[in-house]
N, C-alpha and C. Protein backbone atom coordinates (compact mmCIF):
# COMPACT_ATOMS: atom_id res chain seq x y z
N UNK A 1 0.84 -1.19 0.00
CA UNK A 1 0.00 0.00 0.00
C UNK A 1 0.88 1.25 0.00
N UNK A 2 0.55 2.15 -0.76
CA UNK A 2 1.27 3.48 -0.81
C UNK A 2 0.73 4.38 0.11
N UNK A 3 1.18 5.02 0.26
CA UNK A 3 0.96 6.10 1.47
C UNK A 3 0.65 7.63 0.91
N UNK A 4 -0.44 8.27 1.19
CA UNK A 4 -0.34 9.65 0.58
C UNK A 4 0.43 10.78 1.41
N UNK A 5 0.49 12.18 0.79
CA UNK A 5 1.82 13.08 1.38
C UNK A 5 1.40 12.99 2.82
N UNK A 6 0.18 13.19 3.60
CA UNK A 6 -0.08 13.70 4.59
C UNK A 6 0.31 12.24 5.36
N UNK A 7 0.02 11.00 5.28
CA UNK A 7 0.03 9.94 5.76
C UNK A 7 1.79 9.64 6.27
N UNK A 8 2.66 9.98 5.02
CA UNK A 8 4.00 9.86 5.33
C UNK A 8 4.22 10.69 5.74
N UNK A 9 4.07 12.33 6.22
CA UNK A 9 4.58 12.88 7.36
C UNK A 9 4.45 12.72 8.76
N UNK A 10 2.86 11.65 8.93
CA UNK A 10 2.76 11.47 9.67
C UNK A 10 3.59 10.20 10.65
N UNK A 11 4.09 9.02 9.56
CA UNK A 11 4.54 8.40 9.44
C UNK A 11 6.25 8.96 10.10
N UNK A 12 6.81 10.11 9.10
CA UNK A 12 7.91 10.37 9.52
C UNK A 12 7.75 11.19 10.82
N UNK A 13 7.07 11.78 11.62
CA UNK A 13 7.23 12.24 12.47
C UNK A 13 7.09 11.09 13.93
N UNK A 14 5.98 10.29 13.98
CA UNK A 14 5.95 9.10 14.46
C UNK A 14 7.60 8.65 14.80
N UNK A 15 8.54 8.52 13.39
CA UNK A 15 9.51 7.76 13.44
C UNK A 15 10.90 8.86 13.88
N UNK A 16 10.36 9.58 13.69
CA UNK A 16 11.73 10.78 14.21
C UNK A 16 11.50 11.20 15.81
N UNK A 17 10.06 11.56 16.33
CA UNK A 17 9.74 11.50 17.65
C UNK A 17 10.36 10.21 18.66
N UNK A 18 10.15 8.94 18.10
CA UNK A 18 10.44 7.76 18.89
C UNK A 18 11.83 7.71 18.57
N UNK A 19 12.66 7.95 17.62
CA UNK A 19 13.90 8.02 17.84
C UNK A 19 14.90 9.02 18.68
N UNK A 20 14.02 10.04 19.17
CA UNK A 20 14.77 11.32 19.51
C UNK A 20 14.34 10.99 20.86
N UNK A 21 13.02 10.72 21.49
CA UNK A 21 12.80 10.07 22.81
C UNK A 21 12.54 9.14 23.35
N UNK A 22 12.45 8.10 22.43
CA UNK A 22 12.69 6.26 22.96
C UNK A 22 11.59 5.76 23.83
N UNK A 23 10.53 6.97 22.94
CA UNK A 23 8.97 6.25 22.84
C UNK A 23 7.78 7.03 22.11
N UNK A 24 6.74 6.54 21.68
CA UNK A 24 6.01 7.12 20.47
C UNK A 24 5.02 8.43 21.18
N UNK A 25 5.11 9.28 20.46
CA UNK A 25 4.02 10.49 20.86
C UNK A 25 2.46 10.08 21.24
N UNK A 26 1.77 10.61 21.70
CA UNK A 26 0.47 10.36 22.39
C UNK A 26 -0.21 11.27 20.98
N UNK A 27 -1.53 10.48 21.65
CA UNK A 27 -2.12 11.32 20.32
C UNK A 27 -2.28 12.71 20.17
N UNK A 28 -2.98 12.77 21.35
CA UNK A 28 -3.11 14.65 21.15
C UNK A 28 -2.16 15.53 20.95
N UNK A 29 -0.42 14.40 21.52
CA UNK A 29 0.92 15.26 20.72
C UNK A 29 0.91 15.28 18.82
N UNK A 30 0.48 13.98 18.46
CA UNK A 30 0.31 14.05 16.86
C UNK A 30 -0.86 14.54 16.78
N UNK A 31 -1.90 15.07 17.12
CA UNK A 31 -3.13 16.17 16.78
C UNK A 31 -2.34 17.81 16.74
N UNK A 32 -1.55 18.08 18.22
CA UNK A 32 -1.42 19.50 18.12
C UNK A 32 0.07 19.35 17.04
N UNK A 33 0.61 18.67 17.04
CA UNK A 33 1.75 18.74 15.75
C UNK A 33 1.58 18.84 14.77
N UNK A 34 0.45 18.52 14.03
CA UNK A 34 -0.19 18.59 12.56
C UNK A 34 -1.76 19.61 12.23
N UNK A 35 -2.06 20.19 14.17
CA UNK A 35 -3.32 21.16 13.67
C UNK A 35 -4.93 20.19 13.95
N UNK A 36 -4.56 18.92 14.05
CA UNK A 36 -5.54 18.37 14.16
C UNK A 36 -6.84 19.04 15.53
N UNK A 37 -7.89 19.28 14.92
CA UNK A 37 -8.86 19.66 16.35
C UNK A 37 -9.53 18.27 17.31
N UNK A 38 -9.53 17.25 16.51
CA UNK A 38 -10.21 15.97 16.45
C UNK A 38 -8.78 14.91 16.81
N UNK A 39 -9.03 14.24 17.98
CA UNK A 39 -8.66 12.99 18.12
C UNK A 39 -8.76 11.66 17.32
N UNK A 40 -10.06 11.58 16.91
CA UNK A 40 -10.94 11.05 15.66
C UNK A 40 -9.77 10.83 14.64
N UNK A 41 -9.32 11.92 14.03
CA UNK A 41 -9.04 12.41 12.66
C UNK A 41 -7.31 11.63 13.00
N UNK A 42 -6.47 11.59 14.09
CA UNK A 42 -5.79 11.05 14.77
C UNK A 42 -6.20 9.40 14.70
N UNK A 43 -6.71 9.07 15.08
CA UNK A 43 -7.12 7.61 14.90
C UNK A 43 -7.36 7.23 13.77
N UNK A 44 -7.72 7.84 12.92
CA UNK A 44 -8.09 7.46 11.27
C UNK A 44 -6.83 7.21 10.77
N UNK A 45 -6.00 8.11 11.01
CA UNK A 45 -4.73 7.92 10.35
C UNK A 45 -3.25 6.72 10.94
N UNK A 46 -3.65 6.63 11.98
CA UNK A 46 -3.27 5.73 12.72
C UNK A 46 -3.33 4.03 12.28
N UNK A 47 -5.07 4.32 12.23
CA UNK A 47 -5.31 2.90 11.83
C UNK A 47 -5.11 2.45 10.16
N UNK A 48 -5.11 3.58 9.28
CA UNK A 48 -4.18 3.50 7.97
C UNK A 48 -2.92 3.47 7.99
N UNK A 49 -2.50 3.49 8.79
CA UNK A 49 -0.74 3.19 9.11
C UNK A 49 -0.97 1.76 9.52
N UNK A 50 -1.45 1.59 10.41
CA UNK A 50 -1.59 0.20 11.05
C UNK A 50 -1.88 -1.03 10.12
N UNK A 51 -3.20 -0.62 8.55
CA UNK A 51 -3.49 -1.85 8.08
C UNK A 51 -2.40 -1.83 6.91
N UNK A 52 -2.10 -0.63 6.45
CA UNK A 52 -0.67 -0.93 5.45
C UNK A 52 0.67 -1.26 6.50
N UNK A 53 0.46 -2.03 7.10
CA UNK A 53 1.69 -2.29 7.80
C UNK A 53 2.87 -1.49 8.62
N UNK A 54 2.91 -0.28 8.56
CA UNK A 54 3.71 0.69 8.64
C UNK A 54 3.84 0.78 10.49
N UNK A 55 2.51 0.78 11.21
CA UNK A 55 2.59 0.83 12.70
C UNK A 55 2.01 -0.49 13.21
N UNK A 56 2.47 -0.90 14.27
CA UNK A 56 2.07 -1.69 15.34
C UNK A 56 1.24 -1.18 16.73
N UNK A 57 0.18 -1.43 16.59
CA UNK A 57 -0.45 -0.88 18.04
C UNK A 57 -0.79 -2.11 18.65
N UNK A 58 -0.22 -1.68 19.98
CA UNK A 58 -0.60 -2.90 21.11
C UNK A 58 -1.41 -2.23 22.06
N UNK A 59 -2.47 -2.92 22.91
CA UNK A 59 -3.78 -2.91 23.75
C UNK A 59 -3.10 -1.87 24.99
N UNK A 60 -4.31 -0.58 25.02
CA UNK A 60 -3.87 0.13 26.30
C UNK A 60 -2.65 0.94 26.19
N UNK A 61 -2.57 1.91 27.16
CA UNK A 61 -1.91 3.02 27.07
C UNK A 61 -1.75 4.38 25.98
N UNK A 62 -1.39 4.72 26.23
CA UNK A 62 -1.20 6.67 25.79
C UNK A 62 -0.03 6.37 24.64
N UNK A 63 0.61 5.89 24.83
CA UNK A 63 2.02 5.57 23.56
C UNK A 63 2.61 3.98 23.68
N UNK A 64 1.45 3.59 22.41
CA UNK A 64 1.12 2.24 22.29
C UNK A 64 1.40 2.10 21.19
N UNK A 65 2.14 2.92 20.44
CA UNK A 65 2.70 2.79 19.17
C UNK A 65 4.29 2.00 18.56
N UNK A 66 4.17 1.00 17.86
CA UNK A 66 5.65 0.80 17.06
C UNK A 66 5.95 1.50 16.01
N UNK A 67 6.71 2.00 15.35
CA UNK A 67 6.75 2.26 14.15
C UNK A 67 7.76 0.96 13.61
N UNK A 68 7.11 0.36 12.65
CA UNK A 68 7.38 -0.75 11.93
C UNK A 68 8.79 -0.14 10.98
N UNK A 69 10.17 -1.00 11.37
CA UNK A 69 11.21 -0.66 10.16
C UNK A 69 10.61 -0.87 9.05
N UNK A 70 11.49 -0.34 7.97
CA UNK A 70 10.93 -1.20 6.65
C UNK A 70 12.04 -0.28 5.64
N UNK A 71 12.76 -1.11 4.64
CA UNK A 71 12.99 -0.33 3.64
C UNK A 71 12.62 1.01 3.17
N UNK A 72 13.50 1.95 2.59
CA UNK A 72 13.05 2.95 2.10
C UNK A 72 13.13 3.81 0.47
N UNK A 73 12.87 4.10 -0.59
CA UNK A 73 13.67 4.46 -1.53
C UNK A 73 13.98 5.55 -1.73
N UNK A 74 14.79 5.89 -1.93
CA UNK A 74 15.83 7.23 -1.93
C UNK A 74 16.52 7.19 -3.45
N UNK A 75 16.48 8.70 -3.82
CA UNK A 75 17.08 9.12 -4.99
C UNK A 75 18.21 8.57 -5.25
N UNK A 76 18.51 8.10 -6.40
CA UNK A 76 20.23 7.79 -6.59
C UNK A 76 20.79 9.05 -7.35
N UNK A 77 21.40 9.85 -7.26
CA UNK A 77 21.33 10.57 -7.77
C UNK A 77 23.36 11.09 -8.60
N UNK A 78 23.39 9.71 -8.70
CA UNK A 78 24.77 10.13 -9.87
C UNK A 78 25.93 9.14 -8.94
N UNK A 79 27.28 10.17 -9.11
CA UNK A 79 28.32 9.31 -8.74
C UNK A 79 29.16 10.04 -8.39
N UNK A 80 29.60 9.51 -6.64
CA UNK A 80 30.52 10.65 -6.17
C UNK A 80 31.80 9.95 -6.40
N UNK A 81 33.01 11.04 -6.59
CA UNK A 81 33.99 10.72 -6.43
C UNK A 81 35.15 10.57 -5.11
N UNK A 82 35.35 8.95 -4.90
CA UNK A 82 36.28 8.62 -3.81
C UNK A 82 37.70 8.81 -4.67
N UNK A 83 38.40 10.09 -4.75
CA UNK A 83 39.44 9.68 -5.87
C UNK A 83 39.74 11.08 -6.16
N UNK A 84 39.63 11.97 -7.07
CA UNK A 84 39.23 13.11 -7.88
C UNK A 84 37.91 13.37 -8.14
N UNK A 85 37.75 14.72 -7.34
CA UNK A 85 36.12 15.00 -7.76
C UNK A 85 35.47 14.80 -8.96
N UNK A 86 34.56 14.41 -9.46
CA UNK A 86 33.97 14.42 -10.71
C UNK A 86 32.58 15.02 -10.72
N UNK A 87 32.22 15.38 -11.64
CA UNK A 87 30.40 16.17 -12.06
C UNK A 87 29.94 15.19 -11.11
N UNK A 88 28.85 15.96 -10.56
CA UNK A 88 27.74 15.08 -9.44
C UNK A 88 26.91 15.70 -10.44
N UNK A 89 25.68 15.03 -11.01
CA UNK A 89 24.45 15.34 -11.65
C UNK A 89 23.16 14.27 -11.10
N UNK A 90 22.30 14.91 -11.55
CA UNK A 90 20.42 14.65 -10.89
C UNK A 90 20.24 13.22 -11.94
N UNK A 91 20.13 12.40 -11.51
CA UNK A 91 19.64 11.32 -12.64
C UNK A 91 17.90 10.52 -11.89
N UNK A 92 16.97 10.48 -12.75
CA UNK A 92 15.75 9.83 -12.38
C UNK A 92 15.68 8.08 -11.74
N UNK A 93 16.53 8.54 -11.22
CA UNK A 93 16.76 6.85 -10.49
C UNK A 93 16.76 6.83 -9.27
N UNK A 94 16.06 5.34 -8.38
CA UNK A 94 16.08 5.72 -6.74
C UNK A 94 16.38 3.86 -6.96
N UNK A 95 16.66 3.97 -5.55
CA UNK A 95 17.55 2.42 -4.84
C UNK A 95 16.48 2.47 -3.44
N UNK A 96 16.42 1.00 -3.37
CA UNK A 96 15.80 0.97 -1.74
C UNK A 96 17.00 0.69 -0.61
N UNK A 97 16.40 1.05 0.13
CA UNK A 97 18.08 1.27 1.29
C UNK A 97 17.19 0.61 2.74
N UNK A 98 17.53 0.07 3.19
CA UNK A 98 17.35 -0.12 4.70
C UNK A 98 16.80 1.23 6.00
N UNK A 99 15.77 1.14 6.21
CA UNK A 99 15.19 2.38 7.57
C UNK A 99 16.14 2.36 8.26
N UNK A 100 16.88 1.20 8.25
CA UNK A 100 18.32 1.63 9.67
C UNK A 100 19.61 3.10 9.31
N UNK A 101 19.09 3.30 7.90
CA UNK A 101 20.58 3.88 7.19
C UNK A 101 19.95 5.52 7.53
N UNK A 102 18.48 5.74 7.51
CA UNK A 102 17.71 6.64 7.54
C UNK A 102 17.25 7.11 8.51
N UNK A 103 17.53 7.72 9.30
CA UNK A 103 17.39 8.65 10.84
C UNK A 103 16.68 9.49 10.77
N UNK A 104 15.81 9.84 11.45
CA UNK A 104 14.43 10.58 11.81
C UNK A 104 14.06 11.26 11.03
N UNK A 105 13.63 12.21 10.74
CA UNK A 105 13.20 13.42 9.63
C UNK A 105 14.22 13.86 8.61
N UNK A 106 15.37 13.34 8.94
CA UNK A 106 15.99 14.06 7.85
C UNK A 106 15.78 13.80 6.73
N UNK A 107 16.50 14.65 5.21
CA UNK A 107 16.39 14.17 4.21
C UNK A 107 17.66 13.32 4.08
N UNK A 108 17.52 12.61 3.00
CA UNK A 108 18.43 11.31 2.79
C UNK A 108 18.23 11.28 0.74
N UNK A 109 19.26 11.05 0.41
CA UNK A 109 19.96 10.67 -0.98
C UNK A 109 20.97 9.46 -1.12
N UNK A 110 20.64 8.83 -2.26
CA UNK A 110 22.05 8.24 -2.27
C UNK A 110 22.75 8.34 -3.20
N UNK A 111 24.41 8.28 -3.28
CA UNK A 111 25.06 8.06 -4.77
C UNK A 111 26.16 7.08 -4.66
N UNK A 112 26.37 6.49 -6.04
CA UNK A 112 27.09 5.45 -6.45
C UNK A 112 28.73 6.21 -6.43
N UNK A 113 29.85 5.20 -5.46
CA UNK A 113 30.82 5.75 -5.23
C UNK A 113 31.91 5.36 -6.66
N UNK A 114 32.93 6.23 -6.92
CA UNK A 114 33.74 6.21 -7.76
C UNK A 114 35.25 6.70 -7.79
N UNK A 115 35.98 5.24 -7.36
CA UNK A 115 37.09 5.93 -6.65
C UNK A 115 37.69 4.66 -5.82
N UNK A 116 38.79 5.06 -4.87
CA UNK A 116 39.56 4.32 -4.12
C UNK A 116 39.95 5.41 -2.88
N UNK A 117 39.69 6.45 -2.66
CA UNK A 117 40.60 7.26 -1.77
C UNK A 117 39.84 6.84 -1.13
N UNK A 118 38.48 6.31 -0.41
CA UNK A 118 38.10 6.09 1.08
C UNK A 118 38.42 4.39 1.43
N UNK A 119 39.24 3.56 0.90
CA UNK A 119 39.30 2.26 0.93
C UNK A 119 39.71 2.25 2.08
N UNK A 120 40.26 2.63 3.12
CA UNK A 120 41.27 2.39 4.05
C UNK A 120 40.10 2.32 5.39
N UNK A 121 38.81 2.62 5.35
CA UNK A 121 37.49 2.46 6.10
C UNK A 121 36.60 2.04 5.26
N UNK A 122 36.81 1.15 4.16
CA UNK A 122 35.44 -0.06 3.52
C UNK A 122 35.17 0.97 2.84
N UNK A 123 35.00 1.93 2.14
CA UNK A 123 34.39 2.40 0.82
C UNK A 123 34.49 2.47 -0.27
N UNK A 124 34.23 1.52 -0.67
CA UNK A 124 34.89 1.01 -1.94
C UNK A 124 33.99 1.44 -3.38
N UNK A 125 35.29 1.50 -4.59
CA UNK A 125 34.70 1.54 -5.53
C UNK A 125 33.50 0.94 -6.21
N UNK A 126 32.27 1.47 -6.62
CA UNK A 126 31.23 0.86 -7.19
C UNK A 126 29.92 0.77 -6.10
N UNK A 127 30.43 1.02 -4.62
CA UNK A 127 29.76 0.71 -3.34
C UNK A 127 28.48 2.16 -3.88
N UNK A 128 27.04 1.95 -3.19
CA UNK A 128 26.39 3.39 -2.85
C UNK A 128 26.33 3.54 -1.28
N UNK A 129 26.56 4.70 -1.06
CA UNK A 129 26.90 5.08 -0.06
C UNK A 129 25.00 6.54 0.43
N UNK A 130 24.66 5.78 1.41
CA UNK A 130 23.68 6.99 1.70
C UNK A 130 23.99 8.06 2.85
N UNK A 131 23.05 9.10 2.10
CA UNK A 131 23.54 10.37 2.73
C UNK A 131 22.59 11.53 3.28
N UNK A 132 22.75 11.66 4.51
CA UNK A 132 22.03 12.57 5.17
C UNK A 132 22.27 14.06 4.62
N UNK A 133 20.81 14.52 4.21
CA UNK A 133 21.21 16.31 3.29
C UNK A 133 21.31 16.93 4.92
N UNK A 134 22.46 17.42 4.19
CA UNK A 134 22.95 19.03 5.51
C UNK A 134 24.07 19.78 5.23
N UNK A 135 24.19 21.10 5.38
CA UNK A 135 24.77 21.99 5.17
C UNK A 135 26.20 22.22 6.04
N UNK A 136 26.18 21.67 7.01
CA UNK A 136 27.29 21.52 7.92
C UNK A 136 27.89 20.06 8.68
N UNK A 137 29.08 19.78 8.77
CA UNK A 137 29.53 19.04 9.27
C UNK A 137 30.86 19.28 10.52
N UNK A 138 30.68 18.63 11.62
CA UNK A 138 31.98 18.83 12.34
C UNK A 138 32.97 17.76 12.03
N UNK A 139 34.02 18.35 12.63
CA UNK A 139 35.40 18.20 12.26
C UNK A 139 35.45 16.19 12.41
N UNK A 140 36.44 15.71 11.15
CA UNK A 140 36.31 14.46 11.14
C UNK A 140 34.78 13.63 10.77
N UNK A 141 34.33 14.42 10.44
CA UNK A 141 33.23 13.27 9.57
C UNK A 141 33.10 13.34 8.09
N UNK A 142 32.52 12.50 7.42
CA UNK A 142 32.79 11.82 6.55
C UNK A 142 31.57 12.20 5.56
N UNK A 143 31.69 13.09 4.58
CA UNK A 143 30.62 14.01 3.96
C UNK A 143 30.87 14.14 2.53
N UNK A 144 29.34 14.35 1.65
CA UNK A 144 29.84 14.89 0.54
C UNK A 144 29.71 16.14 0.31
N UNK A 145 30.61 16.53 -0.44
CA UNK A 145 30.64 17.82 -0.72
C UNK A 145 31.30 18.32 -2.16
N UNK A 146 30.90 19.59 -2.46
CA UNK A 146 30.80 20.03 -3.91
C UNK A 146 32.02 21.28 -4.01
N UNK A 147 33.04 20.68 -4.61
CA UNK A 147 33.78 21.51 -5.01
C UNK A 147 33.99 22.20 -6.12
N UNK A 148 33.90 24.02 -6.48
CA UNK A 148 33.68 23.95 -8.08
C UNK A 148 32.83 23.05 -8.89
N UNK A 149 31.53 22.42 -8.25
CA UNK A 149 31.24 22.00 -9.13
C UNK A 149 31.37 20.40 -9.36
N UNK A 150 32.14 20.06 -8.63
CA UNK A 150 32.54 18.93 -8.24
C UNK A 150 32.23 17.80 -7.40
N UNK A 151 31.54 16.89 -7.44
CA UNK A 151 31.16 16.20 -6.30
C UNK A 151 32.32 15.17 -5.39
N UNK A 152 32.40 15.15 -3.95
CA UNK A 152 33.48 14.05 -3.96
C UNK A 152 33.26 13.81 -2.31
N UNK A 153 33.50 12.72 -1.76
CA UNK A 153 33.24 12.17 -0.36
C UNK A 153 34.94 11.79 -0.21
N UNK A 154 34.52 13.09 1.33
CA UNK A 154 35.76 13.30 1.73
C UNK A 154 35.26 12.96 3.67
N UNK A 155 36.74 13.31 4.06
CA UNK A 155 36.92 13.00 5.69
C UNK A 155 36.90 14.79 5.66
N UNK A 156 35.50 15.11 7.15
CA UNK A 156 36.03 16.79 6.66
C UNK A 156 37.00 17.64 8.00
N UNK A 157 37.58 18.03 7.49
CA UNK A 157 38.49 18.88 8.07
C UNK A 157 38.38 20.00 8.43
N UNK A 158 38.50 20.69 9.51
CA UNK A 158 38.54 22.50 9.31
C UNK A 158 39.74 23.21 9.88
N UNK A 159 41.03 23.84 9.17
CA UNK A 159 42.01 24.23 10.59
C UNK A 159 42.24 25.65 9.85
N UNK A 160 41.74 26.88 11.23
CA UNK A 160 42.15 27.86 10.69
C UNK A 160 40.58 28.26 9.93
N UNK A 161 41.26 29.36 9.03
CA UNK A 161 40.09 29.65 8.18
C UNK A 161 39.81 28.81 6.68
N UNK A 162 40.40 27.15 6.52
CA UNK A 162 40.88 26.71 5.25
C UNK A 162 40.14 25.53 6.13
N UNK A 163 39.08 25.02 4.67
CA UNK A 163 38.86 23.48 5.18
C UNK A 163 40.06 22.85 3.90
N UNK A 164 39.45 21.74 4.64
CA UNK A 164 40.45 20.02 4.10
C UNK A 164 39.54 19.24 4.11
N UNK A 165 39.79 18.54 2.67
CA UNK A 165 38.41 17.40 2.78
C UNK A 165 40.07 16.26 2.68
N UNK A 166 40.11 15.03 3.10
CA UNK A 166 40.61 14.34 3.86
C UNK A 166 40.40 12.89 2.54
N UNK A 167 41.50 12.23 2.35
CA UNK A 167 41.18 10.88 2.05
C UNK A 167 41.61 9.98 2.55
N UNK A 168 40.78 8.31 2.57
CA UNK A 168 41.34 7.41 3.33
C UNK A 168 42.00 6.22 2.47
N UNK A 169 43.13 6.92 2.52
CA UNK A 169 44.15 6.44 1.90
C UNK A 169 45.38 7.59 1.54
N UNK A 170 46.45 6.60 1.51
CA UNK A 170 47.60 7.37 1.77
C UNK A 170 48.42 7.81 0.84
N UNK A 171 47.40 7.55 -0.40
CA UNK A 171 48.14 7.79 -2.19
C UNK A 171 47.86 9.03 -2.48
N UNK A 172 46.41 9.52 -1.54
CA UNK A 172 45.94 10.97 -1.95
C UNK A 172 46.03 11.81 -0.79
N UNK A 173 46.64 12.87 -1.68
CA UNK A 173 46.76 14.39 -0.67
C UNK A 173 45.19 15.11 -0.25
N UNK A 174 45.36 15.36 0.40
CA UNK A 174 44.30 15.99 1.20
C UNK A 174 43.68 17.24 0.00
N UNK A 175 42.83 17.72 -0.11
CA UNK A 175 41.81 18.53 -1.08
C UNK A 175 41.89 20.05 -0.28
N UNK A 176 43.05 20.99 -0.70
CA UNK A 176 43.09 21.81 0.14
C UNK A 176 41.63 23.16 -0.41
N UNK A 177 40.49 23.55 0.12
CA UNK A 177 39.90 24.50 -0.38
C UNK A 177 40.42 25.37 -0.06
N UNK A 178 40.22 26.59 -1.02
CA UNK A 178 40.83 28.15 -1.08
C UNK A 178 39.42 28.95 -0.65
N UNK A 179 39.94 29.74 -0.24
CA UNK A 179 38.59 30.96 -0.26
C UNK A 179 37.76 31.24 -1.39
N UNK A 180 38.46 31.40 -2.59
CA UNK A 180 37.66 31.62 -3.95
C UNK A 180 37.11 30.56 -4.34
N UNK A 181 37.31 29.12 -3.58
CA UNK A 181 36.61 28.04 -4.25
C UNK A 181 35.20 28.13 -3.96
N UNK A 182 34.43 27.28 -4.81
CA UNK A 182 32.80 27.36 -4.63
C UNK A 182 33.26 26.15 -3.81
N UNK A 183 32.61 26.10 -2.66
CA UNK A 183 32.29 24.64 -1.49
C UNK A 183 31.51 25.26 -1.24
N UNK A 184 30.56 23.79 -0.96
CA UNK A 184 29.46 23.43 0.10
C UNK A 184 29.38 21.78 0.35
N UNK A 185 28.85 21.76 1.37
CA UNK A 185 28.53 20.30 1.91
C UNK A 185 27.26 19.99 1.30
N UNK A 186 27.03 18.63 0.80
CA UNK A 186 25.86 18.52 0.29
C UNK A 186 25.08 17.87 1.98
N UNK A 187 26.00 16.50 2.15
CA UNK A 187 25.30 15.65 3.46
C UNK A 187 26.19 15.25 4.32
N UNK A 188 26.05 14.33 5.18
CA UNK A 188 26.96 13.59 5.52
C UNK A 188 26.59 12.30 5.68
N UNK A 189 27.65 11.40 5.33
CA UNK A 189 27.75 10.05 5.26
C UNK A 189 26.69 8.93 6.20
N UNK A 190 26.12 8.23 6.06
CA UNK A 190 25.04 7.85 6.59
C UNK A 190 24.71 6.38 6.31
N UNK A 191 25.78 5.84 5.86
CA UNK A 191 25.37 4.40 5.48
C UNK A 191 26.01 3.94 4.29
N UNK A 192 26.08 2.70 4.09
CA UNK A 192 27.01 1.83 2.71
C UNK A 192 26.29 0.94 2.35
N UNK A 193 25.91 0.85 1.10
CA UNK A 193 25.56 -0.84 0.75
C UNK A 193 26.21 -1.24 -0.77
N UNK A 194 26.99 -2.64 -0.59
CA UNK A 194 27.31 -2.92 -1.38
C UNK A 194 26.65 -4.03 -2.17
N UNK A 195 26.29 -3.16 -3.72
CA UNK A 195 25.43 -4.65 -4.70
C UNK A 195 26.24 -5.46 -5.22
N UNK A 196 25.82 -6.96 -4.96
CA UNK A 196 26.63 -7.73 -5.46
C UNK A 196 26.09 -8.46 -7.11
């Protein structure tokens, strides 16, 4: 069963709430979170989560909710470079990835890796690697990011007023950015799966 827009936010908030406090919202918290006036209107949606499989409700209590794992599909959206940056571009393709790789509300992408500089921590050429969208990363994590134009998954660095995107491996020099370079972080690193 597919889920309509309103059903999967409800869905994702369910699953980002119980992950952030290590138990499911009450209803009248998912009524005043979405505007609802009606408890009713809360239970309707509930129990359409429940018969497409998505929630588990067990007998009694105020937060009697599971949110059921389950696969997810996410954009594929090109090919980053572990190696030398290369064009990152939008392609109409999505991969299903595991709910474990996918953490609460965020957004999530994935792309097909291309390269050898992260081998030295399992990231291997041909691997897709998923990725949490965000604009910032602290020091030492493991992100993609757009250089000139460039896409490439690096270890990130900051010393001074100069980042360093970082490779794992010891053939490649570190990616020194300049001030005049175009950077931004697209995500950060969030998961691996390799197709065999």
């Amino acid at each position: 069963m597919g889920l309509t827009d309103k059903q999967q936010k409800i869905l994702d908030f369910l699953s980002a709430y119980t992950e952030e406090n290590g138990f499911a919202p009450s209803r009248q918290e998912i009524a005043t979170n979405f505007g609802f006036s009606s408890l009713g209107t809360v239970e309707d949606y509930l129990k359409a989560l429940e018969l497409g499989g998505f929630v588990l409700r067990s007998a009694g209590g105020r937060r009697n909710l599971t949110v059921i794992p389950r696969d997810r599909m996410l954009p594929l959206l090109g090919k980053v470079a572990a190696g030398r940056p290369i064009e990152y571009t939008h392609h109409d393709r999505s991969i299903e990835v595991p709910s474990t790789m996918i953490g609460g509300a965020y957004e999530h992408f994935a792309l097909e890796v291309s390269g050898d500089s992260m081998i030295d921590i399992g990231i291997l050429d041909g691997d897709i690697v998923v990725v949490r969208k965000q604009e910032t990363a602290d020091a030492g994590e493991i992100v993609v990011a757009m250089v000139n134009n460039e896409a490439t998954i690096k270890r990130f660095h900051k010393k001074r007023n100069r980042v360093e995107l970082h490779s794992e491996n010891a053939k490649y020099k570190p990616i020194l950015v300049e001030p005049e370079d175009d950077f931004r972080i697209l995500g950060r690193f969030a998961g691996l799966m390799r197709i065999q």
